[in-house]
PDB file of N, CA and C in Angstrom:
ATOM      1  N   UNK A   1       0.853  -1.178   0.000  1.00  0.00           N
ATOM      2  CA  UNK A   1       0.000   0.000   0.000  1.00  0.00           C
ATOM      3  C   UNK A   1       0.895   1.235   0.000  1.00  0.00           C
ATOM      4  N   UNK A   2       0.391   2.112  -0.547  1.00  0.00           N
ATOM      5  CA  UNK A   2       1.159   3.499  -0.803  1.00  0.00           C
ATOM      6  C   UNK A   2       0.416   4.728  -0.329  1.00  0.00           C
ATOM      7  N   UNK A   3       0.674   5.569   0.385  1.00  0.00           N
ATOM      8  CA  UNK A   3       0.197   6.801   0.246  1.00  0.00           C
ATOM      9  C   UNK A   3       0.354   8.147  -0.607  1.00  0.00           C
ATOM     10  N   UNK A   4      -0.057   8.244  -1.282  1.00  0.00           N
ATOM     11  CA  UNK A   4       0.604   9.695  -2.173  1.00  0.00           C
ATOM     12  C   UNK A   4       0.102  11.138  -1.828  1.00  0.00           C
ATOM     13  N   UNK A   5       0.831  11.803  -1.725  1.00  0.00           N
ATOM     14  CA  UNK A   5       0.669  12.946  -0.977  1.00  0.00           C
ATOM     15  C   UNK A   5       0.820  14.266  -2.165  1.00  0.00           C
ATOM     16  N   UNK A   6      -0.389  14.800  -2.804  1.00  0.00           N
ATOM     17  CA  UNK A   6      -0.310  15.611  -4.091  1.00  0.00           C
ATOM     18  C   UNK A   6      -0.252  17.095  -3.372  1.00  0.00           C
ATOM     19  N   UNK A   7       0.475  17.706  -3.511  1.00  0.00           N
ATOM     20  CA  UNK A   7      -0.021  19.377  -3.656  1.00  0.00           C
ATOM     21  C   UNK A   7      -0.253  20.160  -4.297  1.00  0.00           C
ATOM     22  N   UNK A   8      -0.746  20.973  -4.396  1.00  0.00           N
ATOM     23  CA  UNK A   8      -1.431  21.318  -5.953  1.00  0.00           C
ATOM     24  C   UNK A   8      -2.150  22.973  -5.659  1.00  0.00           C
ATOM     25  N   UNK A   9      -2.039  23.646  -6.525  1.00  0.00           N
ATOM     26  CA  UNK A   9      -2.332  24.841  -6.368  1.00  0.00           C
ATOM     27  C   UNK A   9      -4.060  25.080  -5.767  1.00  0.00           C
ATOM     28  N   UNK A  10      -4.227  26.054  -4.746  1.00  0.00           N
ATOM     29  CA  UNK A  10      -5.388  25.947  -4.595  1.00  0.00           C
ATOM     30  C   UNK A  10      -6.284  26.613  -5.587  1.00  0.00           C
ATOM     31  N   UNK A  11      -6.499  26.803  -6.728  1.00  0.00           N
ATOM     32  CA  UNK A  11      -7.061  27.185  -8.100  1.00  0.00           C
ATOM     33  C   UNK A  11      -7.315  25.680  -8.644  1.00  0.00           C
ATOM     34  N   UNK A  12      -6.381  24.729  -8.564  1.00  0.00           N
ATOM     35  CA  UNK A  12      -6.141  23.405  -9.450  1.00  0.00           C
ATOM     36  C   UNK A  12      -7.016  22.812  -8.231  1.00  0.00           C
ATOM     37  N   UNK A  13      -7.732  22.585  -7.235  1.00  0.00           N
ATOM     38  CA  UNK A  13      -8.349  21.722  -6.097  1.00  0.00           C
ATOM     39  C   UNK A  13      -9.549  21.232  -6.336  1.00  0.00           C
ATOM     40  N   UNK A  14     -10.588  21.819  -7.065  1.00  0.00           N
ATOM     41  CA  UNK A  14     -11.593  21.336  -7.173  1.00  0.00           C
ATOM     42  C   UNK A  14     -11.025  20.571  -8.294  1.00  0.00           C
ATOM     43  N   UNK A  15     -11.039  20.731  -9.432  1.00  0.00           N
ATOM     44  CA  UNK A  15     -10.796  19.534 -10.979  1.00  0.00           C
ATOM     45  C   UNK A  15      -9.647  18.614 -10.373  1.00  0.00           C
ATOM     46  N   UNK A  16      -8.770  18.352  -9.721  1.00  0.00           N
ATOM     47  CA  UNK A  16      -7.960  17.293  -8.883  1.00  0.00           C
ATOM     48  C   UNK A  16      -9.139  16.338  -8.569  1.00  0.00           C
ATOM     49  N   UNK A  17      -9.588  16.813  -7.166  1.00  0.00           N
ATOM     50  CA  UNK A  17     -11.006  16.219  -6.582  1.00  0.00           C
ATOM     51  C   UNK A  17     -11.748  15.669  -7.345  1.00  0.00           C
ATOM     52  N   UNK A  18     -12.406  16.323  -8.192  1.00  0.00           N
ATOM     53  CA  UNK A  18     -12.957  15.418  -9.043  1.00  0.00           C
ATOM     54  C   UNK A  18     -12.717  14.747 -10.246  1.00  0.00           C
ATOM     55  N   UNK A  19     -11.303  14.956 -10.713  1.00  0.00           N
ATOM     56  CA  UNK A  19     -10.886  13.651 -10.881  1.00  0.00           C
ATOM     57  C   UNK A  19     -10.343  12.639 -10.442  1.00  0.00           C
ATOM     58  N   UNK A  20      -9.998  12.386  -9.479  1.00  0.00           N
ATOM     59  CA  UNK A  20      -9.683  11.531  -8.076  1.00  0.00           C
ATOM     60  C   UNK A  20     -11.280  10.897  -8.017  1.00  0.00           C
ATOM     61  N   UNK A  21     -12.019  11.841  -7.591  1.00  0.00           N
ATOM     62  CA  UNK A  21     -13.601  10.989  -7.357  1.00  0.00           C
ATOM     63  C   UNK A  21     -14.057  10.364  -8.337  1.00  0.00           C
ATOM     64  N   UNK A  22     -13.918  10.734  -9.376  1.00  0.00           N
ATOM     65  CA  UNK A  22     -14.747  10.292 -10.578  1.00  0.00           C
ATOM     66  C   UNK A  22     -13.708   9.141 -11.237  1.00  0.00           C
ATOM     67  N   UNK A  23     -12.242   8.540 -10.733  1.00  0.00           N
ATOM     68  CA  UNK A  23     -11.935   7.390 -11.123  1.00  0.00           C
ATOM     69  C   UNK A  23     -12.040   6.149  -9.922  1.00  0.00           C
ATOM     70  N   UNK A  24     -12.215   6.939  -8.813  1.00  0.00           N
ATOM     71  CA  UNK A  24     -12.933   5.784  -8.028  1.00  0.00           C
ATOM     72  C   UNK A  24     -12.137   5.833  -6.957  1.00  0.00           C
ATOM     73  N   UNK A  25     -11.131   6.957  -6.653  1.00  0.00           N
ATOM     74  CA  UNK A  25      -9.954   7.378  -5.482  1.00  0.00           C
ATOM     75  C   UNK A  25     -10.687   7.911  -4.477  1.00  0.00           C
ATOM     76  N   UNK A  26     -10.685   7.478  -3.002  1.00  0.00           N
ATOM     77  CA  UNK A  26     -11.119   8.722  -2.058  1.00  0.00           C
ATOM     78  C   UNK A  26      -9.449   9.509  -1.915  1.00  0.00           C
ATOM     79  N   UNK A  27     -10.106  10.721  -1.598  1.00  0.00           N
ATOM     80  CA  UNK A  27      -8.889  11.698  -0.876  1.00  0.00           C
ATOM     81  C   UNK A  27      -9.532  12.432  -0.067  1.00  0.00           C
ATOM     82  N   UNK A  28      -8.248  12.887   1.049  1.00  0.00           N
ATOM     83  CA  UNK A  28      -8.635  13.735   2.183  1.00  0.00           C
ATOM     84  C   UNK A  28      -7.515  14.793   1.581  1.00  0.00           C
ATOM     85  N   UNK A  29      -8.685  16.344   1.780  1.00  0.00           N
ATOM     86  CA  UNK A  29      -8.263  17.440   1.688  1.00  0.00           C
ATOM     87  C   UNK A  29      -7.980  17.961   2.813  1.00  0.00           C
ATOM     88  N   UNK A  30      -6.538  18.640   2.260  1.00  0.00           N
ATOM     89  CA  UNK A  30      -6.223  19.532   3.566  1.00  0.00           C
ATOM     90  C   UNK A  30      -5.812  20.944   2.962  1.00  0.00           C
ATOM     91  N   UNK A  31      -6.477  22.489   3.142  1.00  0.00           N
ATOM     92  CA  UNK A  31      -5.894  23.589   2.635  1.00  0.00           C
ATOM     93  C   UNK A  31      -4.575  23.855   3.787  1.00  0.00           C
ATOM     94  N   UNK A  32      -3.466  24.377   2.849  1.00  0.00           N
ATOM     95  CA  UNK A  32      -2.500  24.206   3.181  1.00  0.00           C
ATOM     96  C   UNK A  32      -1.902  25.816   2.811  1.00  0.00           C
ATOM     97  N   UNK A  33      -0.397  26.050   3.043  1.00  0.00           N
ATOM     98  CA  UNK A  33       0.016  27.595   2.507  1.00  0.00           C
ATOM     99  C   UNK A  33       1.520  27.253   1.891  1.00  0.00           C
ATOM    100  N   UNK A  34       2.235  27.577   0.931  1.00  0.00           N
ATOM    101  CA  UNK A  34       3.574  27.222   0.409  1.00  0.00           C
ATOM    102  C   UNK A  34       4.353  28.248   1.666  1.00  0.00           C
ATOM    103  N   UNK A  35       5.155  27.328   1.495  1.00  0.00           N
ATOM    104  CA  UNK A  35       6.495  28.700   2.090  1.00  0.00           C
ATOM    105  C   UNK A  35       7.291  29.330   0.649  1.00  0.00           C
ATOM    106  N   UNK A  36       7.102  28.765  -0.319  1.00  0.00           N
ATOM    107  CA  UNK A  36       8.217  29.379  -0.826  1.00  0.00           C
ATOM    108  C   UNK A  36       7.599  30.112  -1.879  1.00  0.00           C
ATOM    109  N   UNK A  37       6.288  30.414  -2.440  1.00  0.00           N
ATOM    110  CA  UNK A  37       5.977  31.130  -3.167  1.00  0.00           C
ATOM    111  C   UNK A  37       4.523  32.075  -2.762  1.00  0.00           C
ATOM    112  N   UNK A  38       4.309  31.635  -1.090  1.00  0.00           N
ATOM    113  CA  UNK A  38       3.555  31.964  -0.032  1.00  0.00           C
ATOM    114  C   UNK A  38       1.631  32.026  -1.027  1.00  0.00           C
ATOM    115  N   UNK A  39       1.702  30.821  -1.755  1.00  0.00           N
ATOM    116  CA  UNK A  39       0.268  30.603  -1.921  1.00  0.00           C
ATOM    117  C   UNK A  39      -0.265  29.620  -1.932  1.00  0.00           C
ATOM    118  N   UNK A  40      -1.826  30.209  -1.853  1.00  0.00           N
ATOM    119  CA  UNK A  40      -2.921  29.150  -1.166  1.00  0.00           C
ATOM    120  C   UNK A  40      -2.605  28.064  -2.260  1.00  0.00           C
ATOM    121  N   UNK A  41      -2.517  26.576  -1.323  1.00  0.00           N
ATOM    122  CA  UNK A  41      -2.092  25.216  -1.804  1.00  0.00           C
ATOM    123  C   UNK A  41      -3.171  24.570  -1.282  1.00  0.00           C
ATOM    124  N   UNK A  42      -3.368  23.161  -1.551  1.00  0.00           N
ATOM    125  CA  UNK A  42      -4.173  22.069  -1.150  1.00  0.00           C
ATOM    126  C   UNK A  42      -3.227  20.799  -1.485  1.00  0.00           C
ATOM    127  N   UNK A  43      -3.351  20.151  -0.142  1.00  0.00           N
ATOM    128  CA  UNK A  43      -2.361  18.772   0.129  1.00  0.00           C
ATOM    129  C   UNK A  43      -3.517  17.745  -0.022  1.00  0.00           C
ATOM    130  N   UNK A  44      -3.350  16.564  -0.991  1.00  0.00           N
ATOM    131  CA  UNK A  44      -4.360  15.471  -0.659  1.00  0.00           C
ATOM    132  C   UNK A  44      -3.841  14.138  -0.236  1.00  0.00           C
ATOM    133  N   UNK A  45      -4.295  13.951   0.336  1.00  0.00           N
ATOM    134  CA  UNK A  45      -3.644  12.136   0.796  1.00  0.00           C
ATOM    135  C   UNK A  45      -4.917  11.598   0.043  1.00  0.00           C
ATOM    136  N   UNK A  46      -3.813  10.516  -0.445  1.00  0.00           N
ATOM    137  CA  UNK A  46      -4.766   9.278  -1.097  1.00  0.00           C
ATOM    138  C   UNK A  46      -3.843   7.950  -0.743  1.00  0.00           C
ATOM    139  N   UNK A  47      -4.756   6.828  -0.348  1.00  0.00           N
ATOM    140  CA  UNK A  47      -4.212   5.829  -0.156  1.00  0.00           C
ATOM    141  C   UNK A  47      -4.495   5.169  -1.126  1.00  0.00           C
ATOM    142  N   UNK A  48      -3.378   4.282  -1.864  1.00  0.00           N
ATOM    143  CA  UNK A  48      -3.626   3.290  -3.151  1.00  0.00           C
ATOM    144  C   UNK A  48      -2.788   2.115  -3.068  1.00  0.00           C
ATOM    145  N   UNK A  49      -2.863   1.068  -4.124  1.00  0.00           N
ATOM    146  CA  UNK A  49      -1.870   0.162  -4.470  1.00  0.00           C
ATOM    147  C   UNK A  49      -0.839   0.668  -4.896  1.00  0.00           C
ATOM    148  N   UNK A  50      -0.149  -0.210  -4.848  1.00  0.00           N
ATOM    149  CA  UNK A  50       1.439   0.452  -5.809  1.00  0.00           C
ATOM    150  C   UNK A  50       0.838   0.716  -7.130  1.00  0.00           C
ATOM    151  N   UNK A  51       0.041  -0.399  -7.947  1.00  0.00           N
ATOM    152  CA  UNK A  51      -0.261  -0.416  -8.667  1.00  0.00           C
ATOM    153  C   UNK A  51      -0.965   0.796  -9.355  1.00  0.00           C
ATOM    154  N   UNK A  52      -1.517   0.558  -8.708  1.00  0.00           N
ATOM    155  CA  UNK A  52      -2.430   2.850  -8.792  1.00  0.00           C
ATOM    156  C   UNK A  52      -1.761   4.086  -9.176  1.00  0.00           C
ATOM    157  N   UNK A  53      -0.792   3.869  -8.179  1.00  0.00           N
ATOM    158  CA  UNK A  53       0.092   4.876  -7.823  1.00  0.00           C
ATOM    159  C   UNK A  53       0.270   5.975  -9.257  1.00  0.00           C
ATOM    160  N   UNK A  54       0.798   5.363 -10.006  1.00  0.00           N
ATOM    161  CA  UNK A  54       0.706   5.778 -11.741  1.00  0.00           C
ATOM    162  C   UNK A  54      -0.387   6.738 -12.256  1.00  0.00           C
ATOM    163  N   UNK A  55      -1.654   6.234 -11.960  1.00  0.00           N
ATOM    164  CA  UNK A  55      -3.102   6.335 -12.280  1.00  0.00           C
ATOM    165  C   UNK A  55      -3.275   7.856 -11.565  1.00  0.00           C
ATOM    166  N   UNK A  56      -3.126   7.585 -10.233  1.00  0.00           N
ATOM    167  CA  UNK A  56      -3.299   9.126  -9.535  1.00  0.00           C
ATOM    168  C   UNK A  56      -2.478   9.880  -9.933  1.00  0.00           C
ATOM    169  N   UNK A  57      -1.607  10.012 -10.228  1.00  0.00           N
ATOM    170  CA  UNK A  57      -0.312  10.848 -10.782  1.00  0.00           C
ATOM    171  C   UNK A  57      -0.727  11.623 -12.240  1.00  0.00           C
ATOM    172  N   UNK A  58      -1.233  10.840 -12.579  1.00  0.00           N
ATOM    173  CA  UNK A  58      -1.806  11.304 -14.333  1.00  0.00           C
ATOM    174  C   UNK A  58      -2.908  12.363 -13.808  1.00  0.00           C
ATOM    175  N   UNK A  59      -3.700  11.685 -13.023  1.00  0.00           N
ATOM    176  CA  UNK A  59      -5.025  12.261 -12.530  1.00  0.00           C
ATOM    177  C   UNK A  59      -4.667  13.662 -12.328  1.00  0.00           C
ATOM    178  N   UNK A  60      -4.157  14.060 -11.665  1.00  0.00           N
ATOM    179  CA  UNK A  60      -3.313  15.488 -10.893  1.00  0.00           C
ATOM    180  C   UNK A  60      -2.868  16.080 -12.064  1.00  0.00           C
ATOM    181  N   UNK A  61      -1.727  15.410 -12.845  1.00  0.00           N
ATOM    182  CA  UNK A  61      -0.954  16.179 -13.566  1.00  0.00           C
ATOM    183  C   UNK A  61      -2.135  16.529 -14.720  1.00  0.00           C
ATOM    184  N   UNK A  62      -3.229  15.772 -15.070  1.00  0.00           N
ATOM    185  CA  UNK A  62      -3.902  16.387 -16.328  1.00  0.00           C
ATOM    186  C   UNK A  62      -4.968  17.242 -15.802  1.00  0.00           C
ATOM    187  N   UNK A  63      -5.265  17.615 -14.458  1.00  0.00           N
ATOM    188  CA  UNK A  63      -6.376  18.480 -13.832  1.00  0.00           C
ATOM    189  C   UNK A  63      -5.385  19.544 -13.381  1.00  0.00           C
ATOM    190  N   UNK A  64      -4.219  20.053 -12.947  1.00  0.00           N
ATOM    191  CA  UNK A  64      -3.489  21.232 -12.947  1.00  0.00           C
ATOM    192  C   UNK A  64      -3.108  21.742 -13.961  1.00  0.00           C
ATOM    193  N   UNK A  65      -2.950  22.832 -13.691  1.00  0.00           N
ATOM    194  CA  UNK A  65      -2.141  23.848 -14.679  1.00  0.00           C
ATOM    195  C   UNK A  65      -0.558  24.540 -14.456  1.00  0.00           C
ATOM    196  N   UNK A  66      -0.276  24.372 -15.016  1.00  0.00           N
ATOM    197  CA  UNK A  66       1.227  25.078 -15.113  1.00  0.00           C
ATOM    198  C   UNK A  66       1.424  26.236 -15.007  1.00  0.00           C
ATOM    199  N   UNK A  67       1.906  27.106 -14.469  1.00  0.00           N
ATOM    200  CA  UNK A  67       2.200  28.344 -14.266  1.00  0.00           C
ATOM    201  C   UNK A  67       3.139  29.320 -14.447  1.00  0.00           C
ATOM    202  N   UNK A  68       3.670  30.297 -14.701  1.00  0.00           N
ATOM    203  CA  UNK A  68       4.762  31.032 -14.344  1.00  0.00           C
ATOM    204  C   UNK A  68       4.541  31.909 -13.499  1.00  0.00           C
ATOM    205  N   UNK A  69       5.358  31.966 -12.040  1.00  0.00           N
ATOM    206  CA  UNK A  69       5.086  33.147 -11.278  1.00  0.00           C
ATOM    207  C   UNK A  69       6.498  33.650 -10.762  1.00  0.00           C
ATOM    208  N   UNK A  70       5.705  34.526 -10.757  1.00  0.00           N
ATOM    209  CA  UNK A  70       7.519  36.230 -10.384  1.00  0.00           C
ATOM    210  C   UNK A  70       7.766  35.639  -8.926  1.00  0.00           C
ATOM    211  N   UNK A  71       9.199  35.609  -8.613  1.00  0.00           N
ATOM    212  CA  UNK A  71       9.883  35.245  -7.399  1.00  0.00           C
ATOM    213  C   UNK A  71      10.729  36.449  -7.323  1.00  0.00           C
ATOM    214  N   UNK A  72      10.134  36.783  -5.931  1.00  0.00           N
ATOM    215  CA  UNK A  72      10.691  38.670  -5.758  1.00  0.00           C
ATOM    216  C   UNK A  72      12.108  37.845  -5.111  1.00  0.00           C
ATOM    217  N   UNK A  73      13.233  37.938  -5.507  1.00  0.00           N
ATOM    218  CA  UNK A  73      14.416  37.973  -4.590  1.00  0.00           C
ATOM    219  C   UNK A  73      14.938  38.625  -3.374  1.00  0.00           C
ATOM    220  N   UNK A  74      14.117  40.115  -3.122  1.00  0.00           N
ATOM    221  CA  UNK A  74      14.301  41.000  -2.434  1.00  0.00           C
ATOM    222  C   UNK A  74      13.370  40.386  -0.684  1.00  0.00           C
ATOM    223  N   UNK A  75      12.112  39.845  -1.299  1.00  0.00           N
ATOM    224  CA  UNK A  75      10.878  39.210  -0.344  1.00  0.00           C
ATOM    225  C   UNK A  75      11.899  38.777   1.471  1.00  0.00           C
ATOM    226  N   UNK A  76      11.577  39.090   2.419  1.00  0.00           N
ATOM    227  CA  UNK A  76      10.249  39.974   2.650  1.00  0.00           C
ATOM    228  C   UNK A  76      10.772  41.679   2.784  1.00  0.00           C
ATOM    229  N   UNK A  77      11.346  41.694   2.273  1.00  0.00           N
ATOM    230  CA  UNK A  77      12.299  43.213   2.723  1.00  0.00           C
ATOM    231  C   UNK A  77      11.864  43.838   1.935  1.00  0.00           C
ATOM    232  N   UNK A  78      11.710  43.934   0.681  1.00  0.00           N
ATOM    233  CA  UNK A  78      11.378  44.983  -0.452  1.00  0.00           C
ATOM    234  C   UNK A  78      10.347  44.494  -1.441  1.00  0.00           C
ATOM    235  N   UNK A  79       9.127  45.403  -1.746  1.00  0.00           N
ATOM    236  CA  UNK A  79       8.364  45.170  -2.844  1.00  0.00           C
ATOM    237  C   UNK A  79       9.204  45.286  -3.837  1.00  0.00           C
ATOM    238  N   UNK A  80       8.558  44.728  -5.430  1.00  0.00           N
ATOM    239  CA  UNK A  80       9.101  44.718  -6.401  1.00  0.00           C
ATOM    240  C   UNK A  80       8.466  44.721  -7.431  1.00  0.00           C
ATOM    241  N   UNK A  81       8.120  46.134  -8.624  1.00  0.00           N
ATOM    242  CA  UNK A  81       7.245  46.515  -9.467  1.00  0.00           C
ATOM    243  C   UNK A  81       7.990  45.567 -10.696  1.00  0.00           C
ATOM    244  N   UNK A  82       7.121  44.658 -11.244  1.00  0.00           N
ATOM    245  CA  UNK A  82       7.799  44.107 -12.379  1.00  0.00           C
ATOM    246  C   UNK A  82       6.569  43.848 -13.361  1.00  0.00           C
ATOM    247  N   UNK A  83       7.250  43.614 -14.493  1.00  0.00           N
ATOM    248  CA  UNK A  83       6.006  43.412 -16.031  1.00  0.00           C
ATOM    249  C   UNK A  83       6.213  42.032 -16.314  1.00  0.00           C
ATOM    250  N   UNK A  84       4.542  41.439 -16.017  1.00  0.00           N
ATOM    251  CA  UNK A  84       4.515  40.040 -15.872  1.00  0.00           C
ATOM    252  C   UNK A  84       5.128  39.340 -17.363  1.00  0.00           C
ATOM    253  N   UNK A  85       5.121  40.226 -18.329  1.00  0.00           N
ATOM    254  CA  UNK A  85       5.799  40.105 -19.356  1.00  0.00           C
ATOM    255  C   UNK A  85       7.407  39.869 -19.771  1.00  0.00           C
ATOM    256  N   UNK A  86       8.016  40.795 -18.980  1.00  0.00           N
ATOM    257  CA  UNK A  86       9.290  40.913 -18.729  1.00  0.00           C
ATOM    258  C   UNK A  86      10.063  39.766 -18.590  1.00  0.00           C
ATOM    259  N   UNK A  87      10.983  39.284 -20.151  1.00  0.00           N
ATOM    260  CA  UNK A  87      11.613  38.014 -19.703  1.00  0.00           C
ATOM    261  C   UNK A  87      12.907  37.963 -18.885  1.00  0.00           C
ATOM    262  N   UNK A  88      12.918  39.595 -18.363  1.00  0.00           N
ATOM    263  CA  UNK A  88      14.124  39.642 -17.890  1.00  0.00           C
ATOM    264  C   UNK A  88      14.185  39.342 -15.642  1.00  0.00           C
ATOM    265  N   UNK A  89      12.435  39.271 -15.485  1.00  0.00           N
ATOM    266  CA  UNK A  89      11.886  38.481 -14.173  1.00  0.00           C
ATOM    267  C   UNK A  89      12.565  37.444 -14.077  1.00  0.00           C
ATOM    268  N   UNK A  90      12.660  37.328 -12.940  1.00  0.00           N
ATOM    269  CA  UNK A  90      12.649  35.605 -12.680  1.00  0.00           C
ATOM    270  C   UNK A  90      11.732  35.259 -12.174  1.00  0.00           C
ATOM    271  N   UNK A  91      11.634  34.361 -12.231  1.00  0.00           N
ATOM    272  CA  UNK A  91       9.947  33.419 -12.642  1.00  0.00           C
ATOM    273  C   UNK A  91      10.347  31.944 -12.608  1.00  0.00           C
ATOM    274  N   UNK A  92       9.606  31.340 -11.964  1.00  0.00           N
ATOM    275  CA  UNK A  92       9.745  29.225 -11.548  1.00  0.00           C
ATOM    276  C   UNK A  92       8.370  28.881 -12.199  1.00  0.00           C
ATOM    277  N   UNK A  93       8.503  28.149 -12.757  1.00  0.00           N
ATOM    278  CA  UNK A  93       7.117  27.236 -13.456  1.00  0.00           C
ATOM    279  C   UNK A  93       6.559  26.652 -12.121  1.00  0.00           C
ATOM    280  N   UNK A  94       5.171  26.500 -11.354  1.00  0.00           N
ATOM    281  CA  UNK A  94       4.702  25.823 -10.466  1.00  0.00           C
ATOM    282  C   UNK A  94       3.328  25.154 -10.865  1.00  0.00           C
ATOM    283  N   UNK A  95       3.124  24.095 -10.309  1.00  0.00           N
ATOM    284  CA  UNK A  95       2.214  22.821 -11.174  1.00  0.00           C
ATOM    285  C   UNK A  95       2.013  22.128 -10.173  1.00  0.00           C
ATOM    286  N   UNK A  96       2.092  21.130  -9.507  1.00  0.00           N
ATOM    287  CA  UNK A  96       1.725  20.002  -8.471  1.00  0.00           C
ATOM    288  C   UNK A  96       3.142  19.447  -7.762  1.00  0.00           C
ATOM    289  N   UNK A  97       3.219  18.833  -6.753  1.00  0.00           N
ATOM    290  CA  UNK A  97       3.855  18.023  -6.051  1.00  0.00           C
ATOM    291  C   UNK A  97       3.759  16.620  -5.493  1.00  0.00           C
ATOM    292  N   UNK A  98       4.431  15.886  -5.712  1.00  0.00           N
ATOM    293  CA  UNK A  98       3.453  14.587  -5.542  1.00  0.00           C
ATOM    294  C   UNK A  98       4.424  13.844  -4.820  1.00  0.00           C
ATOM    295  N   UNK A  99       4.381  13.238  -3.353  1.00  0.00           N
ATOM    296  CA  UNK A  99       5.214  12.415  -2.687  1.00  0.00           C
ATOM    297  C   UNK A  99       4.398  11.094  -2.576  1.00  0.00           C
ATOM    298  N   UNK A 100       5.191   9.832  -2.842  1.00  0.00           N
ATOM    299  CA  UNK A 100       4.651   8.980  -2.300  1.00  0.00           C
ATOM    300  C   UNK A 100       5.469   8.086  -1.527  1.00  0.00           C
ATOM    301  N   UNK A 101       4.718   7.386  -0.766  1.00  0.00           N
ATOM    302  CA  UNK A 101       5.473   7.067   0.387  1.00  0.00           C
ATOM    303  C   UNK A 101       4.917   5.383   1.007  1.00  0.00           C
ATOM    304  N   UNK A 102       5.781   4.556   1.403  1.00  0.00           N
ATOM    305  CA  UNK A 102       4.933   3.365   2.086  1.00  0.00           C
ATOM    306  C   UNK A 102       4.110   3.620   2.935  1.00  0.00           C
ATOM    307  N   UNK A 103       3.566   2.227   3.140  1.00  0.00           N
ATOM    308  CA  UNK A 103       1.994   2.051   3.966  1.00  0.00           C
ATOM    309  C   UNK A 103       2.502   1.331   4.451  1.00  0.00           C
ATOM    310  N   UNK A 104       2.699   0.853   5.990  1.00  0.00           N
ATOM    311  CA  UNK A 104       2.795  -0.658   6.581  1.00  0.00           C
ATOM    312  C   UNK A 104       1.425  -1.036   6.916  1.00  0.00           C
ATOM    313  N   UNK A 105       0.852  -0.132   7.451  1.00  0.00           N
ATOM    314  CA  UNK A 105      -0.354  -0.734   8.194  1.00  0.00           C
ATOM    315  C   UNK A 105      -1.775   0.282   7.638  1.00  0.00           C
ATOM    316  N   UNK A 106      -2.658  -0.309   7.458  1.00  0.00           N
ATOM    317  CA  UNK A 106      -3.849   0.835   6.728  1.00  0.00           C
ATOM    318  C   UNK A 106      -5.431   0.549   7.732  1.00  0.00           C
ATOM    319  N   UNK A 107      -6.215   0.814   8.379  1.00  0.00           N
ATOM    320  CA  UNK A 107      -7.169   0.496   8.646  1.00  0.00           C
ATOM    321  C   UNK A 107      -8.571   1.480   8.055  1.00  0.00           C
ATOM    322  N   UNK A 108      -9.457   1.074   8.010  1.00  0.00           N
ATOM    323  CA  UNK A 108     -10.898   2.374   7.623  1.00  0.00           C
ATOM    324  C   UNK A 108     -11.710   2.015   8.923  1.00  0.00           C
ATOM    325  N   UNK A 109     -11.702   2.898   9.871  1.00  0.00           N
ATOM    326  CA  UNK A 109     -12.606   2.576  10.622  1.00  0.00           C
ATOM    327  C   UNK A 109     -13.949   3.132  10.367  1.00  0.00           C
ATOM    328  N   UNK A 110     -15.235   2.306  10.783  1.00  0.00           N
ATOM    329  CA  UNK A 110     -16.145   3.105  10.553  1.00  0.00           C
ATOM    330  C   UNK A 110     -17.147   3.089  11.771  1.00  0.00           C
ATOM    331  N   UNK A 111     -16.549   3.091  12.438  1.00  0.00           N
ATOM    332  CA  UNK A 111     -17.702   3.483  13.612  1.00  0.00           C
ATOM    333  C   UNK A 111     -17.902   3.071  14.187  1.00  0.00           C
TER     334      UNK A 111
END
């Protein structure tokens, strides 16, 4: 058993979710905050087979979007007026995160 642990922009959270739901994955949402580009994120745990593992990964990567966003170098000390155009910004592509990790032991309790 595997757990995979997606993060994913909080814009990208609902179409994740429901594609996770709609192939037959539960996940638990958690809103979350980046440190390093200080925006609203969403972490999901999903528990799967190894076998899966693949399946959810696609799921995520074809329900996010890719991004370019300005990384002030100056942050938190100085604002910084820049033209989102400007190829002379620096700028990191941001899209999803996906850890997965073993399961030794899994239970569902229900009550």
């Amino acid at each position: 058993m595997k757990l995979v642990i997606a993060v994913v922009q909080g814009s990208d959270a609902d179409d994740v979710l429901d594609g996770l739901v709609d192939a037959g994955f539960r996940a638990t949402q958690i809103n979350s905050s980046g440190g390093f580009l200080r925006i609203s994120n969403v972490t999901f745990l999903v528990g799967v087979e190894e076998s899966q593992v693949s399946r959810v990964a696609q799921i995520v990567d074809r329900h996010t979007t890719s991004r370019r966003s300005f990384v002030n170098p100056l942050m938190p000390f100085a604002q910084v007026n820049f033209d989102a155009d400007d190829d002379q910004s620096d700028s990191v592509r941001v899209g999803a995160t996906i850890f997965v990790v073993n399961v030794r032991r899994f239970e569902r309790l229900t009550g």
